[in-house]
Protein backbone atom coordinates (compact mmCIF):
# COMPACT_ATOMS: atom_id res chain seq x y z
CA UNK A 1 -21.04 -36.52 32.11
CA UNK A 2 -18.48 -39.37 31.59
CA UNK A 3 -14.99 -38.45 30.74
CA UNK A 4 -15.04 -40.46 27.84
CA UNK A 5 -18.50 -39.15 27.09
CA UNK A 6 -16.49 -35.45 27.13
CA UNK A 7 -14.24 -36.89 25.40
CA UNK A 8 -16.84 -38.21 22.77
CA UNK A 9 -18.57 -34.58 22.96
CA UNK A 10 -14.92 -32.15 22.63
CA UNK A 11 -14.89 -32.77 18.44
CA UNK A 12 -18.43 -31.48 18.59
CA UNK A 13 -17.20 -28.52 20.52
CA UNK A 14 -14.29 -27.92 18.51
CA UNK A 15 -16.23 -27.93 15.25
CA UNK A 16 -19.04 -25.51 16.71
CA UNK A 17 -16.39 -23.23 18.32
CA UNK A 18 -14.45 -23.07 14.78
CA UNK A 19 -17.76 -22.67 13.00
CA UNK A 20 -18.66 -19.46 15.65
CA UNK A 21 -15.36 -17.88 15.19
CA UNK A 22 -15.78 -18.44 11.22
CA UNK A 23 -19.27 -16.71 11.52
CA UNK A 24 -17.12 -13.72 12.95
CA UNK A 25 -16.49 -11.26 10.41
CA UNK A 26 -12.99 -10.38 10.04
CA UNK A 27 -12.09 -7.10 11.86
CA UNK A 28 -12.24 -4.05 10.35
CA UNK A 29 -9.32 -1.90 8.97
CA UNK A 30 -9.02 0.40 11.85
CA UNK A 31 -8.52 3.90 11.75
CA UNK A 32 -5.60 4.97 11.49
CA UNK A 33 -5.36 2.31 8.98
CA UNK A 34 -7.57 3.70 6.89
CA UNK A 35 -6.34 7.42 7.23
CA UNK A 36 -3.35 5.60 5.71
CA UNK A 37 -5.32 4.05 2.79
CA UNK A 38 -6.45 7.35 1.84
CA UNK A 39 -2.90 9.10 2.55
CA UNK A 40 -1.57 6.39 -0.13
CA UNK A 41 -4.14 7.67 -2.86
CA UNK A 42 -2.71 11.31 -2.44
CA UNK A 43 0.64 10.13 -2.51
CA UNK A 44 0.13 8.36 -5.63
CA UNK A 45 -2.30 11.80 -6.66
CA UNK A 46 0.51 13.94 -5.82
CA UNK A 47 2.51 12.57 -8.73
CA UNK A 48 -0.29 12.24 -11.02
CA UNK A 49 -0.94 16.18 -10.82
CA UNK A 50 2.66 16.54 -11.05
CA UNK A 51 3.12 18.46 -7.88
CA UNK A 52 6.20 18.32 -6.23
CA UNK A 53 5.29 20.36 -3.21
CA UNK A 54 2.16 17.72 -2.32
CA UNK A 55 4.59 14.39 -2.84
CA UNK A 56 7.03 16.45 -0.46
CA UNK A 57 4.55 16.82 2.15
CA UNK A 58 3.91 13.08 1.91
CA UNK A 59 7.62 12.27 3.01
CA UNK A 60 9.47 12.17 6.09
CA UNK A 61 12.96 14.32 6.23
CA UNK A 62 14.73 11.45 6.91
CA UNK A 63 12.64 8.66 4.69
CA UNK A 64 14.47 6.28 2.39
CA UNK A 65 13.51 5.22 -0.86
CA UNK A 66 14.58 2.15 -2.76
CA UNK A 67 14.96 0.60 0.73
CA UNK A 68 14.67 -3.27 -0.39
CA UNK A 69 17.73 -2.40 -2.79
CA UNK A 70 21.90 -2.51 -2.12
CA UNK A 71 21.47 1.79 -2.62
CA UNK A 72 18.83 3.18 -1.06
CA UNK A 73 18.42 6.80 -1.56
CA UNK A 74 18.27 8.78 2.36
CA UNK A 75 16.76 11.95 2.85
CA UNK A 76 13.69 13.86 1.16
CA UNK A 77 16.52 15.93 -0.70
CA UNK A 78 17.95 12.49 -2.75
CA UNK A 79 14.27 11.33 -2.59
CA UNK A 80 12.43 14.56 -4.15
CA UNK A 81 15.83 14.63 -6.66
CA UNK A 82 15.49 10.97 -7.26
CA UNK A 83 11.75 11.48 -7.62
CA UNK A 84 11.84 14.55 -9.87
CA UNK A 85 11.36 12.62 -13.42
CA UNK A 86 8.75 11.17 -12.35
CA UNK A 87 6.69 13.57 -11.05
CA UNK A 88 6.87 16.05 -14.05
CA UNK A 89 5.48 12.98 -16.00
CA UNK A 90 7.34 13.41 -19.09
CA UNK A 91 10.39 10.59 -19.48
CA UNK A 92 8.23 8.15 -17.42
CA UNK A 93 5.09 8.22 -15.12
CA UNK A 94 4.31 6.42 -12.66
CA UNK A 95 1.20 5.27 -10.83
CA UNK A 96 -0.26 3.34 -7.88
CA UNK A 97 -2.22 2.48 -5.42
CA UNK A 98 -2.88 0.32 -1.70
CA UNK A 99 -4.35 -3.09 -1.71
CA UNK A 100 -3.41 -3.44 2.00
CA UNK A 101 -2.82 -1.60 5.03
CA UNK A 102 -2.13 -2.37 8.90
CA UNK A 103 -1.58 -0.10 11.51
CA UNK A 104 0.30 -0.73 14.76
CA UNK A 105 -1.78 -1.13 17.81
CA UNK A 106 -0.36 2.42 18.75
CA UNK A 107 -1.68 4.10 15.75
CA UNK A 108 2.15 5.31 14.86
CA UNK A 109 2.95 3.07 12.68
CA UNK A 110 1.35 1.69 9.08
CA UNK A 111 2.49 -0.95 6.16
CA UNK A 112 0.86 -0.17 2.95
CA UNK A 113 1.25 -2.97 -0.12
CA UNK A 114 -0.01 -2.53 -3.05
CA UNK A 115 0.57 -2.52 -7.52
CA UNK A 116 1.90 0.05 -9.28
CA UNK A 117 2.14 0.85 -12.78
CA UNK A 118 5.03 2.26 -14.96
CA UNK A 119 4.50 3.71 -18.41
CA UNK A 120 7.28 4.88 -20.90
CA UNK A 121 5.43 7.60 -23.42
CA UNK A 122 8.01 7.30 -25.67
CA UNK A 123 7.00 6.14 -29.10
CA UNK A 124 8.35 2.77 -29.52
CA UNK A 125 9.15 2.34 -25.57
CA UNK A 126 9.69 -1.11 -25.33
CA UNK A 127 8.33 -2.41 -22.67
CA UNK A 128 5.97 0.48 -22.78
CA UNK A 129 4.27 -0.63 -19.32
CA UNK A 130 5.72 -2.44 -16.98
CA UNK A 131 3.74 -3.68 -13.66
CA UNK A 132 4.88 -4.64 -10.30
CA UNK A 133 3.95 -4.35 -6.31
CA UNK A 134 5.37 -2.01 -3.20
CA UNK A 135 5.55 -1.52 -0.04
CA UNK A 136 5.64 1.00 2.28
CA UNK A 137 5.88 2.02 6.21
CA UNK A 138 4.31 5.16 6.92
CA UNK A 139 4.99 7.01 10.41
CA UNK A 140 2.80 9.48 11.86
CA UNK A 141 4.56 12.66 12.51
CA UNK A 142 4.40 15.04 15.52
CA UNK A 143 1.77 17.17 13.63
CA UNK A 144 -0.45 13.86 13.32
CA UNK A 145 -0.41 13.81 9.37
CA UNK A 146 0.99 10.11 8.12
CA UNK A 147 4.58 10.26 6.46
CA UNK A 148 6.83 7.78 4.47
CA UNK A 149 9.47 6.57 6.36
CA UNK A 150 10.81 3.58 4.12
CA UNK A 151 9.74 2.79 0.39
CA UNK A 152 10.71 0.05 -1.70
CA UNK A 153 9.46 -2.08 -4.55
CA UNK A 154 10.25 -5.17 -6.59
CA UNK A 155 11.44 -4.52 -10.37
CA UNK A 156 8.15 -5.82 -11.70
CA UNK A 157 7.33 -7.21 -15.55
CA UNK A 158 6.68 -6.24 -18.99
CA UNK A 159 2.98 -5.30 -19.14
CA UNK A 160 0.29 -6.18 -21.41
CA UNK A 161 -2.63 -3.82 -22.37
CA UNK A 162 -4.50 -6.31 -20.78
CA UNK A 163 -2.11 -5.98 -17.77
CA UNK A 164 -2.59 -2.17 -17.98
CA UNK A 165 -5.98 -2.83 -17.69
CA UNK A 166 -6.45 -5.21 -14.46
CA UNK A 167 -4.63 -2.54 -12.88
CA UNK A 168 -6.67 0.10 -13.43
CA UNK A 169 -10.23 -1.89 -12.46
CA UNK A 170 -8.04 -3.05 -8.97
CA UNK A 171 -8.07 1.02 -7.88
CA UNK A 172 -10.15 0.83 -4.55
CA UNK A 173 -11.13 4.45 -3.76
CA UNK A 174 -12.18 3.94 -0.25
CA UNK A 175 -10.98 2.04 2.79
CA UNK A 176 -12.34 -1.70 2.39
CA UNK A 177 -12.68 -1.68 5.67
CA UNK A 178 -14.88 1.60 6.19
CA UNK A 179 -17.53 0.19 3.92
CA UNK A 180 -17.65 -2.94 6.11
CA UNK A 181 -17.94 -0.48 9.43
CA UNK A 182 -20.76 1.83 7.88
């Protein structure tokens, strides 16, 4: 073959090569990935039954909260204080869940993202619901169970019932990826 004939040929190649990689599913969440979808749910769970002992277990000793803000609160003391309201569900409550996860190639480390949802049961709370997104990293401890290490959030928006909602049908129970692997 001529070089300009190659040369002719190499768009050809490009397009097919681009087209085989496109045919390539993405890859799937890996495991430890999903351990830490699942480990987000019963974070989130934790607070929902109102158990402080279960969100406890879900934090590092040394975590920090509010870390995207100018006063982050350090330790799972100031956390589980900070975090106290909320989990007895009665001033405000609070709820959540992961829309994405990666996991370091080591398996030690994770980012979750993902909405969450605050509601003010007063009567006449205004805004009654406001929504927003998070983030988390999540370390695996020495006994193997996935931790938060650093937790943060923006200040999210005023919420519509319709708002309220969305966010409820976007609650993915299971790993995205461990559907796609079955």
């Amino acid at each position: 073959m001529s070089r300009r004939t190659g040369l002719l040929l190499l768009p050809l190649w490009i397009i097919g090569a681009s087209a085989a990689f496109a045919a390539t599913p993405p890859p799937a969440m890996d495991k430890p990935a999903c351990e830490v979808w699942q480990r987000e749910l019963s974070f989130a769970q934790s607070v929902q039954r109102h158990d402080a002992v279960a969100f406890a277990e879900h934090v590092m000793a040394d975590a920090i909260f509010d870390a995207n803000t100018p006063q982050p609160t350090r330790g799972l003391a100031a956390v589980r204080q900070h975090w106290a309201a909320f989990i007895a569900g009665k001033t405000e409550r609070v709820d959540w869940y992961p829309q994405q996860v990666v996991a370091s190639g080591d398996g030690t480390l994770a980012y979750s993202s993902g909405a969450y949802l605050f509601e003010n049961p007063a009567p006449g709370a205004k805004p009654r619901y406001v929504t927003g997104r998070f983030a988390t990293v999540w370390r695996r401890a020495g006994d193997g169970a996935w931790r938060v290490a650093f937790d943060g959030g923006d200040a999210g928006k005023p919420a519509s019932d319709a708002d309220v909602a969305a966010f409820h049908a976007g609650r993915q129970p299971d790993c995205p990826a461990a559907a796609s692997t079955n």
